[in-house]
Every structure is written in C-alpha cells, then in structure tokens.
N, C-alpha and C. Protein backbone atom coordinates (compact mmCIF):
# COMPACT_ATOMS: atom_id res chain seq x y z
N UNK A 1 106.97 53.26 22.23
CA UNK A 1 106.69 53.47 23.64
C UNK A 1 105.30 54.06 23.85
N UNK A 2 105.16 55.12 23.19
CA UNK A 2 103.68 55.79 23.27
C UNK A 2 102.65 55.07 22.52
N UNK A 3 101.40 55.14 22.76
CA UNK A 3 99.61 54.50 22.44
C UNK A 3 99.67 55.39 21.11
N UNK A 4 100.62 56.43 21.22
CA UNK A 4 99.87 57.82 20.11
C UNK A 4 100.74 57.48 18.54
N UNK A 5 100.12 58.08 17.50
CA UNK A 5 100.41 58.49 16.07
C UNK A 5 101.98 58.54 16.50
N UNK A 6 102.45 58.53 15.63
CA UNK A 6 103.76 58.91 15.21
C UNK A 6 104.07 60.21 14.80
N UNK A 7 104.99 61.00 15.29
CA UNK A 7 105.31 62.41 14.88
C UNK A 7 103.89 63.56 15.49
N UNK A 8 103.06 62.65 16.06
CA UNK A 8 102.17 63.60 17.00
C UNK A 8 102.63 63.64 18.54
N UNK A 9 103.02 64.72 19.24
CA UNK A 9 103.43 64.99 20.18
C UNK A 9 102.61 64.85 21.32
N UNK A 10 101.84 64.14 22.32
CA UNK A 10 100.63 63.88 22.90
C UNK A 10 100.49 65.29 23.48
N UNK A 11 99.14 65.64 23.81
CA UNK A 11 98.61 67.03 24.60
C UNK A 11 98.82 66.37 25.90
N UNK A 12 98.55 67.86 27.11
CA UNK A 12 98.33 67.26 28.14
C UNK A 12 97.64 66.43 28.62
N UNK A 13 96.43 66.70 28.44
CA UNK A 13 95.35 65.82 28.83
C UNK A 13 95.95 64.51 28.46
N UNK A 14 96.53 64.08 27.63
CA UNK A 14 96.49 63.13 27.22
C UNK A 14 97.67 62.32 27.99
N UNK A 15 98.73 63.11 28.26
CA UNK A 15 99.93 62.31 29.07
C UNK A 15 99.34 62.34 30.59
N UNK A 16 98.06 62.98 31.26
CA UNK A 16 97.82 63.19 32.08
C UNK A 16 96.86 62.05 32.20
N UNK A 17 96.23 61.88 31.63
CA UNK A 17 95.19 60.58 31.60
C UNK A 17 96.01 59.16 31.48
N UNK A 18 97.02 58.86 30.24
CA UNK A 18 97.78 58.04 30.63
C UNK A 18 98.79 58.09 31.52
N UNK A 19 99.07 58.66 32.39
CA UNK A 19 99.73 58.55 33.40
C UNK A 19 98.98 58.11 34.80
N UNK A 20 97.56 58.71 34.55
CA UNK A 20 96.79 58.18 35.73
C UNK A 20 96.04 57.16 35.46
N UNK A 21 96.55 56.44 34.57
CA UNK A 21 96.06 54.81 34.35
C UNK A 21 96.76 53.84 34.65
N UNK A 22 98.44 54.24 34.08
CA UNK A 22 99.61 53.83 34.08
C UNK A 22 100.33 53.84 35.99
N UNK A 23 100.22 55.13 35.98
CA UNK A 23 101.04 55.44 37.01
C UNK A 23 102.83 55.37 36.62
N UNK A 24 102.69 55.09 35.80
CA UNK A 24 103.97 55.54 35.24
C UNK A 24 104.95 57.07 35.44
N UNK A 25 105.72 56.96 35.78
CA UNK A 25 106.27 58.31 36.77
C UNK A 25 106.77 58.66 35.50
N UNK A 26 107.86 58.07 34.73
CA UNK A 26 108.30 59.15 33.38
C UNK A 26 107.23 59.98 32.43
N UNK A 27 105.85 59.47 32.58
CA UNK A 27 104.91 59.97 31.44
C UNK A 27 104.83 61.56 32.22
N UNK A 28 104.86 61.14 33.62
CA UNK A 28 104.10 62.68 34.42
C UNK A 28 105.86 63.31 34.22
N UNK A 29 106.98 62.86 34.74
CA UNK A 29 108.17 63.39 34.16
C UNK A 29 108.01 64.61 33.02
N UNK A 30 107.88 63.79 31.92
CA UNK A 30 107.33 64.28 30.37
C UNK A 30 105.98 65.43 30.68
N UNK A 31 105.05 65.21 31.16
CA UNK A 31 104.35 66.17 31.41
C UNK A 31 104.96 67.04 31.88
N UNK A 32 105.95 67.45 33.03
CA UNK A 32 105.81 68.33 33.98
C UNK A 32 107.17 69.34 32.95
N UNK A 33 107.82 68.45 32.60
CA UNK A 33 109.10 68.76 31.10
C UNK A 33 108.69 69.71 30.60
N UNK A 34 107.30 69.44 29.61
CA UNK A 34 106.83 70.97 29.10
C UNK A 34 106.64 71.87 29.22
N UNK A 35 106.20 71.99 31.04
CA UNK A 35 106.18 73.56 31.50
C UNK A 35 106.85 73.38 32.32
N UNK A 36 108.63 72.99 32.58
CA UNK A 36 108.74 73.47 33.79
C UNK A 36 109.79 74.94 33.76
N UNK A 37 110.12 75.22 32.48
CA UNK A 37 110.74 76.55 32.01
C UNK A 37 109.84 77.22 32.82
N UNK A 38 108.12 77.18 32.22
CA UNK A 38 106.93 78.41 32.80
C UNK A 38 107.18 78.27 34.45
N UNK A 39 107.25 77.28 35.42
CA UNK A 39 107.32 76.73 36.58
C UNK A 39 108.76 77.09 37.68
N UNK A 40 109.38 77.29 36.67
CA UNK A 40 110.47 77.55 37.38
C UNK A 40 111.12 79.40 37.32
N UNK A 41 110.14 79.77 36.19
CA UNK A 41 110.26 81.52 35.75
C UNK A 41 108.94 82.40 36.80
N UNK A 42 107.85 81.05 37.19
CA UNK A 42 106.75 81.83 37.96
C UNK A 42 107.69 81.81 39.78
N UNK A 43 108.30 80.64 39.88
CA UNK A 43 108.85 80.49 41.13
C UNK A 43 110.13 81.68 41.35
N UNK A 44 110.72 81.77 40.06
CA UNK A 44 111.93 82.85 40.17
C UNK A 44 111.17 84.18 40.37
N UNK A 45 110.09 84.63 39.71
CA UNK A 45 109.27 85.95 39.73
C UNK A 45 109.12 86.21 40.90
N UNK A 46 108.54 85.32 41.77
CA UNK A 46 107.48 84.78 42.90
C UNK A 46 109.09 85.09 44.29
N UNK A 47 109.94 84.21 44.16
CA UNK A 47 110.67 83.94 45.32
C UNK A 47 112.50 84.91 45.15
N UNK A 48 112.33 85.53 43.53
CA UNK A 48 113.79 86.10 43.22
C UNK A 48 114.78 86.27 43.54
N UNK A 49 115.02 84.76 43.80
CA UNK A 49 116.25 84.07 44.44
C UNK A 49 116.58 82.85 43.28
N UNK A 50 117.37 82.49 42.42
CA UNK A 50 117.83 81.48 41.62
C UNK A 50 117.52 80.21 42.42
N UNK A 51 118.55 80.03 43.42
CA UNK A 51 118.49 78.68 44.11
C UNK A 51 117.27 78.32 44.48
N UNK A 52 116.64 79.28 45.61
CA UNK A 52 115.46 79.01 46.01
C UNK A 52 113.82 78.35 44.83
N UNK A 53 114.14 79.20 43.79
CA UNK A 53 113.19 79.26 41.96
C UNK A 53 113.56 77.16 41.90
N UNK A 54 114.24 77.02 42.03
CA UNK A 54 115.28 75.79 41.43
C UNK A 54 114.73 74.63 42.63
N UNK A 55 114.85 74.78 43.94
CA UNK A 55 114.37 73.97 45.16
C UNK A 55 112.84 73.94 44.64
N UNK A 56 112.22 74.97 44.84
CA UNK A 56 110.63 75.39 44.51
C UNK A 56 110.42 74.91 43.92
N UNK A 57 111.06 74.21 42.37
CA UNK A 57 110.16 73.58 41.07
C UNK A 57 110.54 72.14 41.87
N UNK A 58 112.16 71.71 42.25
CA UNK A 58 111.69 70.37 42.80
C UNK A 58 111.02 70.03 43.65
N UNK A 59 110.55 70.83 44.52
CA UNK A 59 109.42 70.40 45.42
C UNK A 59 108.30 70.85 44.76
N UNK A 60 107.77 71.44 43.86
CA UNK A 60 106.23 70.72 43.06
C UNK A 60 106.34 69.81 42.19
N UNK A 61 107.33 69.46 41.68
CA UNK A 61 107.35 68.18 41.32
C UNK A 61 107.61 67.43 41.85
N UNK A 62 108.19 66.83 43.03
CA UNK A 62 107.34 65.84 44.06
C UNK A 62 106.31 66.02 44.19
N UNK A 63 105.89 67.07 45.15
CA UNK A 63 104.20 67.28 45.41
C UNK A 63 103.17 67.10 44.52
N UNK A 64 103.41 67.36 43.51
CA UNK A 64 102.50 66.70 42.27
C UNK A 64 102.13 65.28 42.13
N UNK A 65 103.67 64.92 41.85
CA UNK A 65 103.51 63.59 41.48
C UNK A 65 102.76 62.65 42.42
N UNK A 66 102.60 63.10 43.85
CA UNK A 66 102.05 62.37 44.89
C UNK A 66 100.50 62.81 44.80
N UNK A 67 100.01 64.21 44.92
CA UNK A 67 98.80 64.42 44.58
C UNK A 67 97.81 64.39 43.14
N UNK A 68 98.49 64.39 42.71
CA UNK A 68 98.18 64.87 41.03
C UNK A 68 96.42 64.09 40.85
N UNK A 69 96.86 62.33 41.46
CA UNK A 69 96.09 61.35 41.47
C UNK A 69 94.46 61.76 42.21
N UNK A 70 94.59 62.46 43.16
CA UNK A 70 93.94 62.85 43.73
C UNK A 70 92.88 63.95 43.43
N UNK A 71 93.36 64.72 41.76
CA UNK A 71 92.98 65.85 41.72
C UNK A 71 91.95 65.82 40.32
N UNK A 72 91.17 66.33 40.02
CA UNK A 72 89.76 66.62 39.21
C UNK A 72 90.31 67.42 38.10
N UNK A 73 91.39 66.90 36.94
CA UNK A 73 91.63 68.27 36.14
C UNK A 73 91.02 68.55 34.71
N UNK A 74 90.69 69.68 34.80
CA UNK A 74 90.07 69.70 33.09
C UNK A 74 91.07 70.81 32.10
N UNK A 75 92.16 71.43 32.89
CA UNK A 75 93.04 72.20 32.39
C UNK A 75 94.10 72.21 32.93
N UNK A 76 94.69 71.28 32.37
CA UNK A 76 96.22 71.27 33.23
C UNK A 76 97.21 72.33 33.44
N UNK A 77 97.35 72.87 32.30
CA UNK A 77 97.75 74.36 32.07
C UNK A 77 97.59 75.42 33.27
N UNK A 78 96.34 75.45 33.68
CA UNK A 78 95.55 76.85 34.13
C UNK A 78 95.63 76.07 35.78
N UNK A 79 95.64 74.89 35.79
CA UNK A 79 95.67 74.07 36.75
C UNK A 79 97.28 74.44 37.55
N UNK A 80 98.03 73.81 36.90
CA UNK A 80 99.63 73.99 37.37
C UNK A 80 99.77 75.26 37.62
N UNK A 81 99.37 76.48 37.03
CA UNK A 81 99.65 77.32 37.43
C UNK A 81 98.93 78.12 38.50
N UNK A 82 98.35 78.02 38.66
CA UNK A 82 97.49 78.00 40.46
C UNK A 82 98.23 77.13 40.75
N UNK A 83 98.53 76.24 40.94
CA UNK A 83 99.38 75.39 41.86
C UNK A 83 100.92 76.08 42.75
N UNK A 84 101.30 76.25 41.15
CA UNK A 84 102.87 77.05 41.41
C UNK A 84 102.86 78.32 41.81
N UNK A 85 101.82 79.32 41.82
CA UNK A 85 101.81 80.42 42.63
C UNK A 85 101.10 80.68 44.10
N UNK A 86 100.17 79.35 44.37
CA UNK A 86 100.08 79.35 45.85
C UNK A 86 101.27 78.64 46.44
N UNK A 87 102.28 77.73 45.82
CA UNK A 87 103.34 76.91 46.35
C UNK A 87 104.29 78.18 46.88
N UNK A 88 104.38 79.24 45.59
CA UNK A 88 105.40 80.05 46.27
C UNK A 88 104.81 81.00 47.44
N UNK A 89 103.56 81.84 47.33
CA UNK A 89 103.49 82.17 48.19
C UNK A 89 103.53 81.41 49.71
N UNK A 90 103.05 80.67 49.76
CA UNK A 90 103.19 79.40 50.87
C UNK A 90 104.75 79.85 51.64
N UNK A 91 105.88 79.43 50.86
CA UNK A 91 106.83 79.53 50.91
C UNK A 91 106.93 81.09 51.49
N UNK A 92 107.18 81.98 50.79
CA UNK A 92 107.08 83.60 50.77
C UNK A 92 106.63 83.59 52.90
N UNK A 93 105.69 83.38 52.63
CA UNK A 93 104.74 83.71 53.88
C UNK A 93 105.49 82.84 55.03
N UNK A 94 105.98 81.53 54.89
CA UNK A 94 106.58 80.81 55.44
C UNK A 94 108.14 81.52 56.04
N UNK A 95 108.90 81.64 55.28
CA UNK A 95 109.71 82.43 55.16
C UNK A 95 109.69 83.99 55.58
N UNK A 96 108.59 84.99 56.19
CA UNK A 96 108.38 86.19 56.34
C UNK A 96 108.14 85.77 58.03
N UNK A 97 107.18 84.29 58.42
CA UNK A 97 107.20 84.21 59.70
C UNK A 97 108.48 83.63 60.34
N UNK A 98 109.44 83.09 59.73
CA UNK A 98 110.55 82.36 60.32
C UNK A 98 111.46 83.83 60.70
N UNK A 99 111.62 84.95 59.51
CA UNK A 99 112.21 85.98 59.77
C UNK A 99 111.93 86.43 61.11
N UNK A 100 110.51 87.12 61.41
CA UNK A 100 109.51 87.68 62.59
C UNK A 100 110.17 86.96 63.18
N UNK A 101 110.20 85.35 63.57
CA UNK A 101 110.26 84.84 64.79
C UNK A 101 111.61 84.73 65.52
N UNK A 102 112.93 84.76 64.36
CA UNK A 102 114.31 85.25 64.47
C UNK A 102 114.48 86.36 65.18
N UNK A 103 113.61 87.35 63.96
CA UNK A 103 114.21 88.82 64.82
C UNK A 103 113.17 89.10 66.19
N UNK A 104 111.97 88.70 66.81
CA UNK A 104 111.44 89.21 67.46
C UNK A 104 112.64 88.03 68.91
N UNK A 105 112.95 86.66 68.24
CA UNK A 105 113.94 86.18 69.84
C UNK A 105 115.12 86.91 69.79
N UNK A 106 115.41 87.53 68.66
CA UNK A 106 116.61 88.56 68.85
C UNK A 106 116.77 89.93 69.17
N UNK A 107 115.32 90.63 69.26
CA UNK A 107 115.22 91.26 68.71
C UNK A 107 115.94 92.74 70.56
N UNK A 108 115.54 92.05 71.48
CA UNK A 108 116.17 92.80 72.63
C UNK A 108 117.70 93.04 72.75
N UNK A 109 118.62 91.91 71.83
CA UNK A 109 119.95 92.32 71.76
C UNK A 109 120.26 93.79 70.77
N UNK A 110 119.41 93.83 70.12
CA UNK A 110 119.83 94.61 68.87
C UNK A 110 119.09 95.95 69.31
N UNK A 111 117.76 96.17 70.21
CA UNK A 111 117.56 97.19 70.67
C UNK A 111 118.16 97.68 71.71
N UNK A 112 118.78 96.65 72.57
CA UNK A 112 119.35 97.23 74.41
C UNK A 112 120.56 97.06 73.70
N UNK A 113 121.34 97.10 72.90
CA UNK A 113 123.38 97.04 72.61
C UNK A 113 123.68 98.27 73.14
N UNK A 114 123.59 98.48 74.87
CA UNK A 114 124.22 99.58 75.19
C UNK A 114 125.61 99.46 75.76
N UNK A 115 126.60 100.18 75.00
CA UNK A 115 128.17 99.82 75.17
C UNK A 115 128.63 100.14 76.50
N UNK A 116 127.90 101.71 77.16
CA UNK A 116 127.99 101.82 78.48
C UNK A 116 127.63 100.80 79.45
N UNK A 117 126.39 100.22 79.38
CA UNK A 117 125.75 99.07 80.40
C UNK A 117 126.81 98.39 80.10
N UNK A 118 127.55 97.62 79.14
CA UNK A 118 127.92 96.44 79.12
C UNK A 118 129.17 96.65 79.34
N UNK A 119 130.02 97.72 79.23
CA UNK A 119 131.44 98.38 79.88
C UNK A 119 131.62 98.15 81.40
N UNK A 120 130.33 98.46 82.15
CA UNK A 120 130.09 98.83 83.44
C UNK A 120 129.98 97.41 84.01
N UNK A 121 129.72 96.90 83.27
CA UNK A 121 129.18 95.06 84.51
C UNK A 121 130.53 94.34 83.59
N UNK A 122 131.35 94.83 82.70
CA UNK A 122 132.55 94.28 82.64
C UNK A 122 133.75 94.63 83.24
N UNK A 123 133.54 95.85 84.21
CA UNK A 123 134.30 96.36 84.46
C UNK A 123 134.86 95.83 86.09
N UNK A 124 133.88 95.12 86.82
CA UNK A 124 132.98 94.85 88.03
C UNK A 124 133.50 93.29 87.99
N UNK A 125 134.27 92.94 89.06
CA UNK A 125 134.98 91.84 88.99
C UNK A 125 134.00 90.95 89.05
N UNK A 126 134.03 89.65 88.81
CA UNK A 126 132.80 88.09 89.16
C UNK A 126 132.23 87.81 90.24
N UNK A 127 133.26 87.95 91.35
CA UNK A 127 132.48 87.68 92.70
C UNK A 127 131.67 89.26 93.30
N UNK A 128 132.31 90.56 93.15
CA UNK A 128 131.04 91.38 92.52
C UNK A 128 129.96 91.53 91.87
N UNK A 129 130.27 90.65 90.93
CA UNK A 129 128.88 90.81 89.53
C UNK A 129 128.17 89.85 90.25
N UNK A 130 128.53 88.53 90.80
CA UNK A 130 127.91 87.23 91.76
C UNK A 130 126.89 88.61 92.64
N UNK A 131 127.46 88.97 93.12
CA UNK A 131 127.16 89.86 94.73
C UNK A 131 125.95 91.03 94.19
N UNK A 132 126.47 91.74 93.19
CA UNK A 132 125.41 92.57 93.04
C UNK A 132 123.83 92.10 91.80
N UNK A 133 124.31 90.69 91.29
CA UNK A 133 123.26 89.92 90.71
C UNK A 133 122.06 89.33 91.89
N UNK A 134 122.67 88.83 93.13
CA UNK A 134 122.10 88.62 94.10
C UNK A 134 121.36 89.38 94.37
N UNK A 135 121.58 90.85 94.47
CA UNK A 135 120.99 91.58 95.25
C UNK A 135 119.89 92.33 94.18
N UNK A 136 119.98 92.26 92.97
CA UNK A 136 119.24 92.81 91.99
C UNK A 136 118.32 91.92 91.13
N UNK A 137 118.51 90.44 91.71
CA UNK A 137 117.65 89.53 91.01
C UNK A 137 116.04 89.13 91.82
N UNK A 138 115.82 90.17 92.72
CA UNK A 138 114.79 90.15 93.88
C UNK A 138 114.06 91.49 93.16
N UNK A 139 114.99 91.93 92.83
CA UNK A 139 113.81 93.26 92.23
C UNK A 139 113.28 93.39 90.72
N UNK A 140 113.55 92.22 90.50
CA UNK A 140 113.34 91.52 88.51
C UNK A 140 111.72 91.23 88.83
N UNK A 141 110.59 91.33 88.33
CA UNK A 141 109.60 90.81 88.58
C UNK A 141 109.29 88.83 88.47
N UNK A 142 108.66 88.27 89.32
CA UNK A 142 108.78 86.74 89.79
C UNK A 142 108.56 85.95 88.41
N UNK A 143 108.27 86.15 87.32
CA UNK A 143 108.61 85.61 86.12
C UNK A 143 109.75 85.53 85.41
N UNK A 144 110.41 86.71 85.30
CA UNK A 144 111.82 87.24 85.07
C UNK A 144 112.82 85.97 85.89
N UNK A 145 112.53 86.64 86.86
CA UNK A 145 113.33 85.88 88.08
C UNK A 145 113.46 84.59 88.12
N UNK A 146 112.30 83.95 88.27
CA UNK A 146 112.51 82.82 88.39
C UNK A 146 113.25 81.90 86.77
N UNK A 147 113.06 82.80 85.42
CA UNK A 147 113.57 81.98 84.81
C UNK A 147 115.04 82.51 84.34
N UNK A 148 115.31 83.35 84.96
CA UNK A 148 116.99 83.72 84.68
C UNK A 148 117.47 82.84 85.84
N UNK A 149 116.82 82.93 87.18
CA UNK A 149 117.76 81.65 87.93
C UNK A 149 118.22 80.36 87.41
N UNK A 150 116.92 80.00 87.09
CA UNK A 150 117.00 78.71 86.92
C UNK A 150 118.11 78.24 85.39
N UNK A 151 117.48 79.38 84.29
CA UNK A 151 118.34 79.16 83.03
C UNK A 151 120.04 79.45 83.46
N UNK A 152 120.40 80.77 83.99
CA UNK A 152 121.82 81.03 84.58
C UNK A 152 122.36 80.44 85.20
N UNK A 153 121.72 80.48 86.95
CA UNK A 153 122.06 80.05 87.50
C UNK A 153 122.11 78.40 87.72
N UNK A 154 121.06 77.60 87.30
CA UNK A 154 121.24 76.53 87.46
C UNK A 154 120.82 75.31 85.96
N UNK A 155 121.83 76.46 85.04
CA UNK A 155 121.57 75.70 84.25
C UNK A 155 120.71 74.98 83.38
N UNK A 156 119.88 75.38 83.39
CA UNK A 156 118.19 74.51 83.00
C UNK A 156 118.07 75.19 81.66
N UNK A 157 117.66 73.93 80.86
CA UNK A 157 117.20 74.28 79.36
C UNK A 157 116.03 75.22 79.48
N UNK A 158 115.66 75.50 78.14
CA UNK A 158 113.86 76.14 78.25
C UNK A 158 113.19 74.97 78.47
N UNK A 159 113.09 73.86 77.56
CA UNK A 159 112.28 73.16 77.96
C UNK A 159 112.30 72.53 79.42
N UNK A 160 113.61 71.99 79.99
CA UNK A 160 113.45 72.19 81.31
C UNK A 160 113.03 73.52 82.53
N UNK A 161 112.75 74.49 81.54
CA UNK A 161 112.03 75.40 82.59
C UNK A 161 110.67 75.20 82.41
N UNK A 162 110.39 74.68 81.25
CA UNK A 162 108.80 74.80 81.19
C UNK A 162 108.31 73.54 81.87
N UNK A 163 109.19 72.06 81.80
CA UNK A 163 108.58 71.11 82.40
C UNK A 163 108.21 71.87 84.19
N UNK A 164 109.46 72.68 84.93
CA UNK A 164 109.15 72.96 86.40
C UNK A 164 108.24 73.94 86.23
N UNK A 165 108.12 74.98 85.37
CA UNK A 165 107.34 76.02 85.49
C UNK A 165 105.70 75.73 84.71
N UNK A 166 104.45 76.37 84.97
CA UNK A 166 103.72 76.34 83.62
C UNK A 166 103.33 77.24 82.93
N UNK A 167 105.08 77.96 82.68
CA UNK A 167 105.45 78.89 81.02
C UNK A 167 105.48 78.12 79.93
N UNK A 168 105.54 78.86 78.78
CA UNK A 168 105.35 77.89 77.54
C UNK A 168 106.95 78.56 76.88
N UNK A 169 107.20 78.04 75.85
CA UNK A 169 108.71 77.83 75.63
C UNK A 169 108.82 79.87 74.88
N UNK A 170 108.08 80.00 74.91
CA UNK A 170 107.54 81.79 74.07
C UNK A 170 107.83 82.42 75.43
N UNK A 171 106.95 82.11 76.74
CA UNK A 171 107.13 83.06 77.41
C UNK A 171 108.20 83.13 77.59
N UNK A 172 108.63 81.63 78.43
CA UNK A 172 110.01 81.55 79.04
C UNK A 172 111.68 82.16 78.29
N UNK A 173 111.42 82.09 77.04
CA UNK A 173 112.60 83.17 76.18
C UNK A 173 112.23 85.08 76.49
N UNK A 174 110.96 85.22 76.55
CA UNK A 174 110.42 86.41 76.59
C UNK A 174 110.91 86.86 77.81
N UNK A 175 110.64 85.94 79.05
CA UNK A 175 111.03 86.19 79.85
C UNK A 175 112.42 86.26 80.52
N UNK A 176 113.28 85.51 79.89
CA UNK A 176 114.37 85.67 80.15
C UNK A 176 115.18 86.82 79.12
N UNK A 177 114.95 87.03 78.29
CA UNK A 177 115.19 88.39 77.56
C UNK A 177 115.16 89.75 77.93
N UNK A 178 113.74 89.54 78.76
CA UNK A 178 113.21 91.00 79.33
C UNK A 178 113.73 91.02 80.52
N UNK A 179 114.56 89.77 81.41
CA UNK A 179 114.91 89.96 82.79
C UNK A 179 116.37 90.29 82.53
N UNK A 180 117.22 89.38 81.17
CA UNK A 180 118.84 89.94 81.31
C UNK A 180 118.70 91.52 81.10
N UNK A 181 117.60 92.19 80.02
CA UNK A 181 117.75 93.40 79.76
C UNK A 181 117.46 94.30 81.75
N UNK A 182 116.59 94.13 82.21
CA UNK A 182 116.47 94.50 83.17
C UNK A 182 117.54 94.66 84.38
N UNK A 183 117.82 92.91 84.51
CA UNK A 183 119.28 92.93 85.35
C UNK A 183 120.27 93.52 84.98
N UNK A 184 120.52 93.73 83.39
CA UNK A 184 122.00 94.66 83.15
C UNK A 184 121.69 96.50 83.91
N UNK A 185 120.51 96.54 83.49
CA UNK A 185 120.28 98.24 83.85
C UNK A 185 119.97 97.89 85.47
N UNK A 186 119.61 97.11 86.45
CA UNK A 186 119.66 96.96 88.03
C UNK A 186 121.23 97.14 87.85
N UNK A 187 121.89 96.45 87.60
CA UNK A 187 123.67 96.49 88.39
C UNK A 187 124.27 97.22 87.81
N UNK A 188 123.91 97.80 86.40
CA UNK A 188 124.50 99.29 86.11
C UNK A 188 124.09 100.30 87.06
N UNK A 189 122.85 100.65 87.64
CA UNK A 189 122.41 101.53 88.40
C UNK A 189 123.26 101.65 90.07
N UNK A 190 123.15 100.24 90.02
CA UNK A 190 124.03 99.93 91.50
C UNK A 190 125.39 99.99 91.48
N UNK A 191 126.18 99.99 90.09
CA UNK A 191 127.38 99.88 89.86
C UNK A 191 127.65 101.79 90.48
N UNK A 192 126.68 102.87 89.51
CA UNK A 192 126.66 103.85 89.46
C UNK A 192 126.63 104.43 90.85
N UNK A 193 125.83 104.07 91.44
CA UNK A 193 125.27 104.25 93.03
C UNK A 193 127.00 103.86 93.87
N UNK A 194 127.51 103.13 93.34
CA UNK A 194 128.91 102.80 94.31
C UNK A 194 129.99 103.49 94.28
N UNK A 195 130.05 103.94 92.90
CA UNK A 195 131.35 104.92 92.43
C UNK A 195 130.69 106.50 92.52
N UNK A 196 129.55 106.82 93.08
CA UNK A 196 129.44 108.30 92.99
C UNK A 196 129.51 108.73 94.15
C-alpha cells in the first residue's frame, strides 16, 4: 500500500505530503492516529470534561481534513498543536459567552424571586390582577409598556415585537424583564395600599 521501505514507519512530513498529492483521506486518518492520544489529552486539559475532550478531537479532525490543504506546514507536530489549543479555547470562550447570555436573560428571575411579591398578586383574584395591571401598566416607562402589552397581552412573539417596534430582539427581552419586575412591585404596592 505505502511508496515507503518496508518495516519503516513513514514520518509526518511524509504522510502529510502524500496525502496532499493523493488526497487520500485514510493517509491523513493515519496521520492524525499518531497524535490523537496528544490531541485528545490537550482538549481534556483544555475543556475537563471527557465527552466534550472526545467531540473536540472529532471536530479537528474534520476541520483539518478540510483545511489542512490549504495550510504552509514545515512542522506538523508544533503545527497541530497550536491548532488544538486555539480550537479549545475557541470553544472555552464560546461556551463562557453562551453561559453570560443564559444567565444575564435569566438573570432578573433569580435576582427579583421575591416570595412576598409573588404571594401578594397570587393572592388577588384575575379579574383584579386584569384591573390593577391596567391601572399600573401606564406607570411602567413607554418601552416597558409597550412591550409587555403587546408580548402579554396580545400575544406577540419578540420577533413580532421587533418587526412593529424598532427594538432589537436584546432590548425587547430587556425590556420586558425590567417591566414584569416593575409591574409585580406596582400591584404589590397597590395590593398593599388596599388592605391597609
């Protein structure tokens, strides 16, 4: 099968050069074989998660195999491995903004979880809570407002708020976050104001 000696094991360079003559996918296979113990121990270091170490090496070995062709190498060695530690950080960093962007759209439930507010507007029958939402959704500021109507009251996606409005899909969560937190403390206040 191999161009090479017998009982000589080819170097990189060498499965790397015939492979980019060939294009032969098992030769780069065989290449990537030799280090992917090192490849998959820099991704486990890097991401110290098993599964994730394990996804990580198969996606540089796709990504390789598609760029590889493309690339100028004189050390494959020293090469792959710059490769596999910007892949994970990539990932890392990727993964640190998906967190941020979870907890910052979540992040008003987990600071406002007040058991009193939410006792008090459960306590307050529907066509009440209707009645005193009415009257407390005028004093929400006109951003607030307008996108808790439209999302609550009439149903409207975000992106259907952004096609009527020109909020962007960031504000319009922002804004409806900062208006339920607001409206719960308006009709708690008014709830308070009725029973004292």
């Amino acid at each position: 099968m191999w161009l090479f000696k017998k009982k000589e094991y080819p170097s990189d360079d060498e499965l790397l050069k015939h492979y980019k003559q060939t294009g032969n996918k098992k030769i780069f296979a065989d290449l990537f074989k030799k280090h992917v113990t090192v490849v998959y121990g820099t991704c486990l270091f890097y991401l110290q998660d098993k599964d994730e170490a394990q996804d990580a090496t198969m996606q540089l070995f796709e990504k390789l195999l598609l760029d590889i062709n493309n690339q100028e190498i004189d050390n494959f060695k020293g090469w792959l491995s710059f490769v596999v530690r910007n892949h994970c950080i990539s990932l890392i960093r990727k993964q640190k903004t998906q967190t941020k962007n979870v907890k910052s759209y979540y992040e008003f439930e987990y600071q406002d979880a007040n058991f009193e507010t939410e006792e008090a507007i459960n306590r307050v029958g529907d066509e009440q809570l209707l009645e005193q939402m009415k009257n407390c959704l005028p004093k929400l500021k006109e951003t607030q407002r307008v996108c808790i109507e439209l999302f609550y009251l009439k149903n409207k996606s975000y992106q259907d708020i952004a096609n009527e409005t020109s909020y962007s899909l960031n504000e319009i969560k922002s804004y409806i976050q900062n208006g339920k937190r607001n409206l719960k403390l308006l009709i708690e206040e008014q709830s308070r104001k009725k029973n004292d």
